[in-house]
C-alpha atoms as a PDB file:
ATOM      1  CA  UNK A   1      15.181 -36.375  21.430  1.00  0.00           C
ATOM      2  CA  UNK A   2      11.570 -35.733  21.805  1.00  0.00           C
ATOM      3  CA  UNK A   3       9.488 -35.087  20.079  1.00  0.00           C
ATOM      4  CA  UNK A   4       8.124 -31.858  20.783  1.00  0.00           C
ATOM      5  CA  UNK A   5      11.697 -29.902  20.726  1.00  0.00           C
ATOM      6  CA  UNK A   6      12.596 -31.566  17.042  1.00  0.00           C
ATOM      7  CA  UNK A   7       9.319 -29.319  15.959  1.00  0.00           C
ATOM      8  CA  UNK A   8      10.218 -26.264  17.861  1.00  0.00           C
ATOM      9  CA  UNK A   9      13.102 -26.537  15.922  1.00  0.00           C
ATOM     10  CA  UNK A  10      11.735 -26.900  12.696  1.00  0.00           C
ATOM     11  CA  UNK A  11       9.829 -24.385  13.610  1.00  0.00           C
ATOM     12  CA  UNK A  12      12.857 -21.731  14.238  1.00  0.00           C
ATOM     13  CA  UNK A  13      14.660 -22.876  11.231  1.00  0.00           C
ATOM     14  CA  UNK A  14      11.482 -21.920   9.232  1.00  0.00           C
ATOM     15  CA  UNK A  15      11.272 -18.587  10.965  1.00  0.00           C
ATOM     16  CA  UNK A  16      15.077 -17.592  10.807  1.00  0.00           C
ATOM     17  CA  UNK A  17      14.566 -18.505   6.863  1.00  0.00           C
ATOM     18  CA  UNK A  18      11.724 -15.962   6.374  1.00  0.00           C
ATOM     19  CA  UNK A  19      13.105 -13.467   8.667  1.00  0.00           C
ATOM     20  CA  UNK A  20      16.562 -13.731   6.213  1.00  0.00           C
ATOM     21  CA  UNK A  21      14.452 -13.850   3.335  1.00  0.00           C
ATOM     22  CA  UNK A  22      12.504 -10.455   4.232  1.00  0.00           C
ATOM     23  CA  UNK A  23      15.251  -8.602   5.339  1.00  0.00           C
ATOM     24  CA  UNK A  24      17.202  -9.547   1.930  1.00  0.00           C
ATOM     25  CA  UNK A  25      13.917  -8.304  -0.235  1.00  0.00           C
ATOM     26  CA  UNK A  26      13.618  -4.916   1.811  1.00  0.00           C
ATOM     27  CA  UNK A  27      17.517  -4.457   1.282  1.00  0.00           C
ATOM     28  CA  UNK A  28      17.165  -5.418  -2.328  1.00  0.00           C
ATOM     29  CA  UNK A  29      14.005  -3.089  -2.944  1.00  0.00           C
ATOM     30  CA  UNK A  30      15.939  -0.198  -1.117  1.00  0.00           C
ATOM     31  CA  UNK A  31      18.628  -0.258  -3.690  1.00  0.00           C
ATOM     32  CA  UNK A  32      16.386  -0.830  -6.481  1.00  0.00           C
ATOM     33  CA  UNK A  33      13.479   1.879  -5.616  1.00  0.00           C
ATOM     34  CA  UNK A  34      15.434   4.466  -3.635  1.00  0.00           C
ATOM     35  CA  UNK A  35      18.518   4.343  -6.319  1.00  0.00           C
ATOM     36  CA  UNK A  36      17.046   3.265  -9.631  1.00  0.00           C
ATOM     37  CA  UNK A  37      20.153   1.290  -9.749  1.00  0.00           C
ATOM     38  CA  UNK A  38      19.889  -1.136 -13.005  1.00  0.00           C
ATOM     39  CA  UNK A  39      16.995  -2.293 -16.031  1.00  0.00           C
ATOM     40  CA  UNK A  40      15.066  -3.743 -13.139  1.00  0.00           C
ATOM     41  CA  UNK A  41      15.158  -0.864 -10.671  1.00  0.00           C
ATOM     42  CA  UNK A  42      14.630   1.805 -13.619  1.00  0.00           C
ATOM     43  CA  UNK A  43      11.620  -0.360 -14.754  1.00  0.00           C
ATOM     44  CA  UNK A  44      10.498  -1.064 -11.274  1.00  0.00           C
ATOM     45  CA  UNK A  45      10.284   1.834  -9.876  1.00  0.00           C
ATOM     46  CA  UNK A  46       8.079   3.870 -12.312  1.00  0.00           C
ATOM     47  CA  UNK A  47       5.894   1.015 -11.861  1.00  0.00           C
ATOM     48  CA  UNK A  48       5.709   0.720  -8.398  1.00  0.00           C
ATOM     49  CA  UNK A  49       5.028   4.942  -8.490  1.00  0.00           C
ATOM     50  CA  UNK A  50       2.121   4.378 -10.764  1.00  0.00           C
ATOM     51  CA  UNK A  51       0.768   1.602  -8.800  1.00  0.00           C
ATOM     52  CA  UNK A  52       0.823   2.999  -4.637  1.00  0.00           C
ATOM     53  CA  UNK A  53       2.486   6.601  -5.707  1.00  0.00           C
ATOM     54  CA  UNK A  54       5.064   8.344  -3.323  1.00  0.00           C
ATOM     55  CA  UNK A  55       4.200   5.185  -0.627  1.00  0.00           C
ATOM     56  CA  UNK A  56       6.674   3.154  -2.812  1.00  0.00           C
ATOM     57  CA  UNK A  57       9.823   4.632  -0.767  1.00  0.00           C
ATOM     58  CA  UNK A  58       7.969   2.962   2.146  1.00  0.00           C
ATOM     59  CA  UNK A  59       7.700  -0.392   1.246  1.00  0.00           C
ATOM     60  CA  UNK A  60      11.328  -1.574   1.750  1.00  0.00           C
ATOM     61  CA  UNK A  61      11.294   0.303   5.630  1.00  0.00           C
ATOM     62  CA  UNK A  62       7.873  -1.598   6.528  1.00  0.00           C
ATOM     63  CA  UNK A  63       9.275  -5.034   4.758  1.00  0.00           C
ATOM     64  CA  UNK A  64      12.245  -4.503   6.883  1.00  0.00           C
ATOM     65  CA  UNK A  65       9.891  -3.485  10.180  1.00  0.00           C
ATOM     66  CA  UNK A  66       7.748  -6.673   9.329  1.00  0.00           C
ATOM     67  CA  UNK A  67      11.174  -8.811   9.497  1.00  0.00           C
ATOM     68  CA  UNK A  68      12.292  -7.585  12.528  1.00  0.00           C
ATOM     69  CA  UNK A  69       9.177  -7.900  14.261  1.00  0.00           C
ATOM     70  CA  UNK A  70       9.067 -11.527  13.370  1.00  0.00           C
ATOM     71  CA  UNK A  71      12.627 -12.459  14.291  1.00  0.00           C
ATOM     72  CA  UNK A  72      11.666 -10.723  17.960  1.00  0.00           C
ATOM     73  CA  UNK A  73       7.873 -12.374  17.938  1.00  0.00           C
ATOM     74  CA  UNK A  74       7.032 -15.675  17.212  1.00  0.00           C
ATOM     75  CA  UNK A  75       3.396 -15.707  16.985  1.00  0.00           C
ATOM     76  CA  UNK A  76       2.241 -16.212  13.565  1.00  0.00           C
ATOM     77  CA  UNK A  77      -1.008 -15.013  13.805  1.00  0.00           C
ATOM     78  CA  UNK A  78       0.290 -12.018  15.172  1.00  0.00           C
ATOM     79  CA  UNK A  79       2.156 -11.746  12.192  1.00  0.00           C
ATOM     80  CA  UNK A  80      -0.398 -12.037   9.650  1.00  0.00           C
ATOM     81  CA  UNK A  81      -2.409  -8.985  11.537  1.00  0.00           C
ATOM     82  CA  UNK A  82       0.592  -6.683  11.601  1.00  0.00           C
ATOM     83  CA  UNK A  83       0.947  -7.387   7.756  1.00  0.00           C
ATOM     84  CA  UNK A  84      -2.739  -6.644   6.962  1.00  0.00           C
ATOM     85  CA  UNK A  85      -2.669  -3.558   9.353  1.00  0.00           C
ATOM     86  CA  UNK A  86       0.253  -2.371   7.476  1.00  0.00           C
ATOM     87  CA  UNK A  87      -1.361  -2.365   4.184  1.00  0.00           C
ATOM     88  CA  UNK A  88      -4.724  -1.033   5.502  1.00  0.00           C
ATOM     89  CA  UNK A  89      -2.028   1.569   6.964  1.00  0.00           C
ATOM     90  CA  UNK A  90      -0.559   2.263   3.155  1.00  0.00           C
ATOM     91  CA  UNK A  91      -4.242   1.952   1.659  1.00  0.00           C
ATOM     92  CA  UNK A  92      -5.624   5.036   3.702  1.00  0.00           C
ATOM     93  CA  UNK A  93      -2.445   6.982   2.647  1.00  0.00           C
ATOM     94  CA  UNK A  94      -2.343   6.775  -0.921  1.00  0.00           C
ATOM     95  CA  UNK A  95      -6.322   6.761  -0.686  1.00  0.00           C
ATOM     96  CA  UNK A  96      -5.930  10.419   1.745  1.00  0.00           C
ATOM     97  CA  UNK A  97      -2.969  11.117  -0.877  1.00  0.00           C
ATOM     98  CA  UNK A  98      -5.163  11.593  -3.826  1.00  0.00           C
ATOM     99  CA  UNK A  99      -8.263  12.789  -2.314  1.00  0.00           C
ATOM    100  CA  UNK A 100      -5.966  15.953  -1.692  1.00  0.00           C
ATOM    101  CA  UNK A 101      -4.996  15.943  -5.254  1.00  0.00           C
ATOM    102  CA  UNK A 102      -7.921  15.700  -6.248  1.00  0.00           C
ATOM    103  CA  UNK A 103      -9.564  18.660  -3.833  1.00  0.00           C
ATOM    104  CA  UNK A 104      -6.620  20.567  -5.130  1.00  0.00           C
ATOM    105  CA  UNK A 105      -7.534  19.941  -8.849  1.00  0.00           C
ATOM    106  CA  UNK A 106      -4.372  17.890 -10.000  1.00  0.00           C
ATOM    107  CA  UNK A 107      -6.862  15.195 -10.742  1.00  0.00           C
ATOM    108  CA  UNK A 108      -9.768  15.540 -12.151  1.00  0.00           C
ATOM    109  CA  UNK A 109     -12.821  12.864 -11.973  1.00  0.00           C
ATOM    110  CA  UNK A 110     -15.406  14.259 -14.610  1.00  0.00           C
ATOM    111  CA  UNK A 111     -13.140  11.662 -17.120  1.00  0.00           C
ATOM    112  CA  UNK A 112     -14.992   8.692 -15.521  1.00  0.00           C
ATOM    113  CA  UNK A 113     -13.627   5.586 -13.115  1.00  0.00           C
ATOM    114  CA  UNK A 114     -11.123   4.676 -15.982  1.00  0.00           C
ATOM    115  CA  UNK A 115      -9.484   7.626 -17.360  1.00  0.00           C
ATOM    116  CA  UNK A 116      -9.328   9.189 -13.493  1.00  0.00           C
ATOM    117  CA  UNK A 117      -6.991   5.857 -12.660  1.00  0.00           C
ATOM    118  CA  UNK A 118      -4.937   6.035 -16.090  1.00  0.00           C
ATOM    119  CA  UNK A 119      -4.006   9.688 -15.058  1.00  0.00           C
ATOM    120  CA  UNK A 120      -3.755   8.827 -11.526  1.00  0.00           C
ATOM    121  CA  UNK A 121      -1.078   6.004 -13.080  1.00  0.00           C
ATOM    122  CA  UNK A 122       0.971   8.652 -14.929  1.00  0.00           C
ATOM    123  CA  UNK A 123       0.900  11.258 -12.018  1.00  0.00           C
ATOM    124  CA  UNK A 124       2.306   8.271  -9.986  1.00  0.00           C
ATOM    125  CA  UNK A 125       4.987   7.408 -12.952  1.00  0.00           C
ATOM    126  CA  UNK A 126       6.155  11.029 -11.481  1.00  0.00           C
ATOM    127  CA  UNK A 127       5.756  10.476  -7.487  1.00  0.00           C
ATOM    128  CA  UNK A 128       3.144  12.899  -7.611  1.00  0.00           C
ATOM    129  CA  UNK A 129      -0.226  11.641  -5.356  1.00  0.00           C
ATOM    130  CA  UNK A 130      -1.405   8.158  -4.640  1.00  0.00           C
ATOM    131  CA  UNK A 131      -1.230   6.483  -7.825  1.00  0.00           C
ATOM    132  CA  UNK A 132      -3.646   4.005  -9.826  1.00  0.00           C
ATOM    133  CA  UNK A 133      -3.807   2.200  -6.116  1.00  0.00           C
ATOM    134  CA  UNK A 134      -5.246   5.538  -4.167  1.00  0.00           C
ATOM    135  CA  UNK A 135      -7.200   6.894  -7.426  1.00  0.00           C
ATOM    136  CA  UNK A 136      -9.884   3.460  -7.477  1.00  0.00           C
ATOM    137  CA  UNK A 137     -10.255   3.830  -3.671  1.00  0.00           C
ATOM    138  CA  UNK A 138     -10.529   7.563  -3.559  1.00  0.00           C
ATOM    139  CA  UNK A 139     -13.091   7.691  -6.645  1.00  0.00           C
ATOM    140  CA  UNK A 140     -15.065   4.679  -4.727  1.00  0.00           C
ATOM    141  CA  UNK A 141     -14.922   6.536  -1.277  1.00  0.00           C
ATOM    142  CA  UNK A 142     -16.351  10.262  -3.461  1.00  0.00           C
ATOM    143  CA  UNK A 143     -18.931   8.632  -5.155  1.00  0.00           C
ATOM    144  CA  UNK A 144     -19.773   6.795  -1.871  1.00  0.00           C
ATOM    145  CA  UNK A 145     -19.843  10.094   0.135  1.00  0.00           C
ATOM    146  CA  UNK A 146     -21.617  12.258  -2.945  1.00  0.00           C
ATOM    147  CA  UNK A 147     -24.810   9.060  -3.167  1.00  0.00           C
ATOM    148  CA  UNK A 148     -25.571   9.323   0.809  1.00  0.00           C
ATOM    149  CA  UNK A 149     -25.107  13.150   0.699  1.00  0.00           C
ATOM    150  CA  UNK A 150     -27.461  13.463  -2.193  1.00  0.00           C
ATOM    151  CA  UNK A 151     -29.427  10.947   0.156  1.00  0.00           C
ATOM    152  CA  UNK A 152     -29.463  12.500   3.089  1.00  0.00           C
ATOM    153  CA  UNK A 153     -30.420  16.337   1.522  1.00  0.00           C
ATOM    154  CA  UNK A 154     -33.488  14.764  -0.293  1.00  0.00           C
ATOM    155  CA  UNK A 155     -34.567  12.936   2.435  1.00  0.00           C
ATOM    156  CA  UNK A 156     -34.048  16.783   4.823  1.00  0.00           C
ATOM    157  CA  UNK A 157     -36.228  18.409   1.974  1.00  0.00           C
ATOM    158  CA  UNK A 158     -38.694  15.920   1.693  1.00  0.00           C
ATOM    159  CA  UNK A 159     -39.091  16.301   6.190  1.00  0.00           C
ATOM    160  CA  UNK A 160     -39.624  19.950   5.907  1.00  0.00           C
END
């Protein structure tokens, strides 16, 4: 046999293993976010809540997305972009998430960094918003925005 098919080989054998292995974990997080079935799912899914918020009853669809995508594509480094652009993709949406809560007043950032994320957390606990996940990019992105706004006015004063 040559050698060049014995690594293909290897190589599917490899794949088919991760593609069984993803498909079991999305199956297995279904059941344990979606019916809070057990110590582990009652446990786990409060703590996924406070961690990404509502975005937790996405996971186990875009882990099961991911695994069909890489049973139908072999390209590895394909792979690893898909991944990252999926959590970029769940970043801006818990981020978006609790920059509405916050605009609506649900969340309130006079606190400081710290107690903003620990209420953030609990809201989460609750599926309410983005969770702890949303509140530290959210509170990074405000600040952000409120320094180069503050920036930009002083610098339009200081012109005219």
């Amino acid at each position: 046999m040559p050698r060049g098919r014995r690594s293909k080989k290897k190589n599917r054998s490899i794949l088919d293993i991760e593609v069984v292995t993803l498909i079991l974990a999305s199956i297995l997080l279904a059941v344990l976010i979606y019916n809070k079935s057990g110590y582990i799912g009652e446990t786990l899914s409060p703590i996924l809540g406070g961690i990404m918020g509502w975005i937790k009853y996405i996971i186990p669809v875009g882990t099961f997305a991911i695994a069909i995508f890489l049973a139908c594509d072999e390209d590895k480094d394909n792979f690893i972009k898909k991944i990252l652009q999926y959590a970029v993709l769940l970043l801006c949406i818990t981020t978006v998430m609790t920059v509405i809560q916050i605009s609506q007043g649900n969340l309130n950032l006079d606190n400081g960094f710290e107690q903003t994320v620990v209420e953030a957390y609990n809201k989460g606990t609750q599926n309410i918003g983005g969770g702890a996940v949303g509140a530290i990019c959210a509170t990074c992105l405000i600040s952000l925005l409120r320094k180069s706004r503050n920036n930009y006015f002083s610098c339009w004063n200081s012109c005219n």
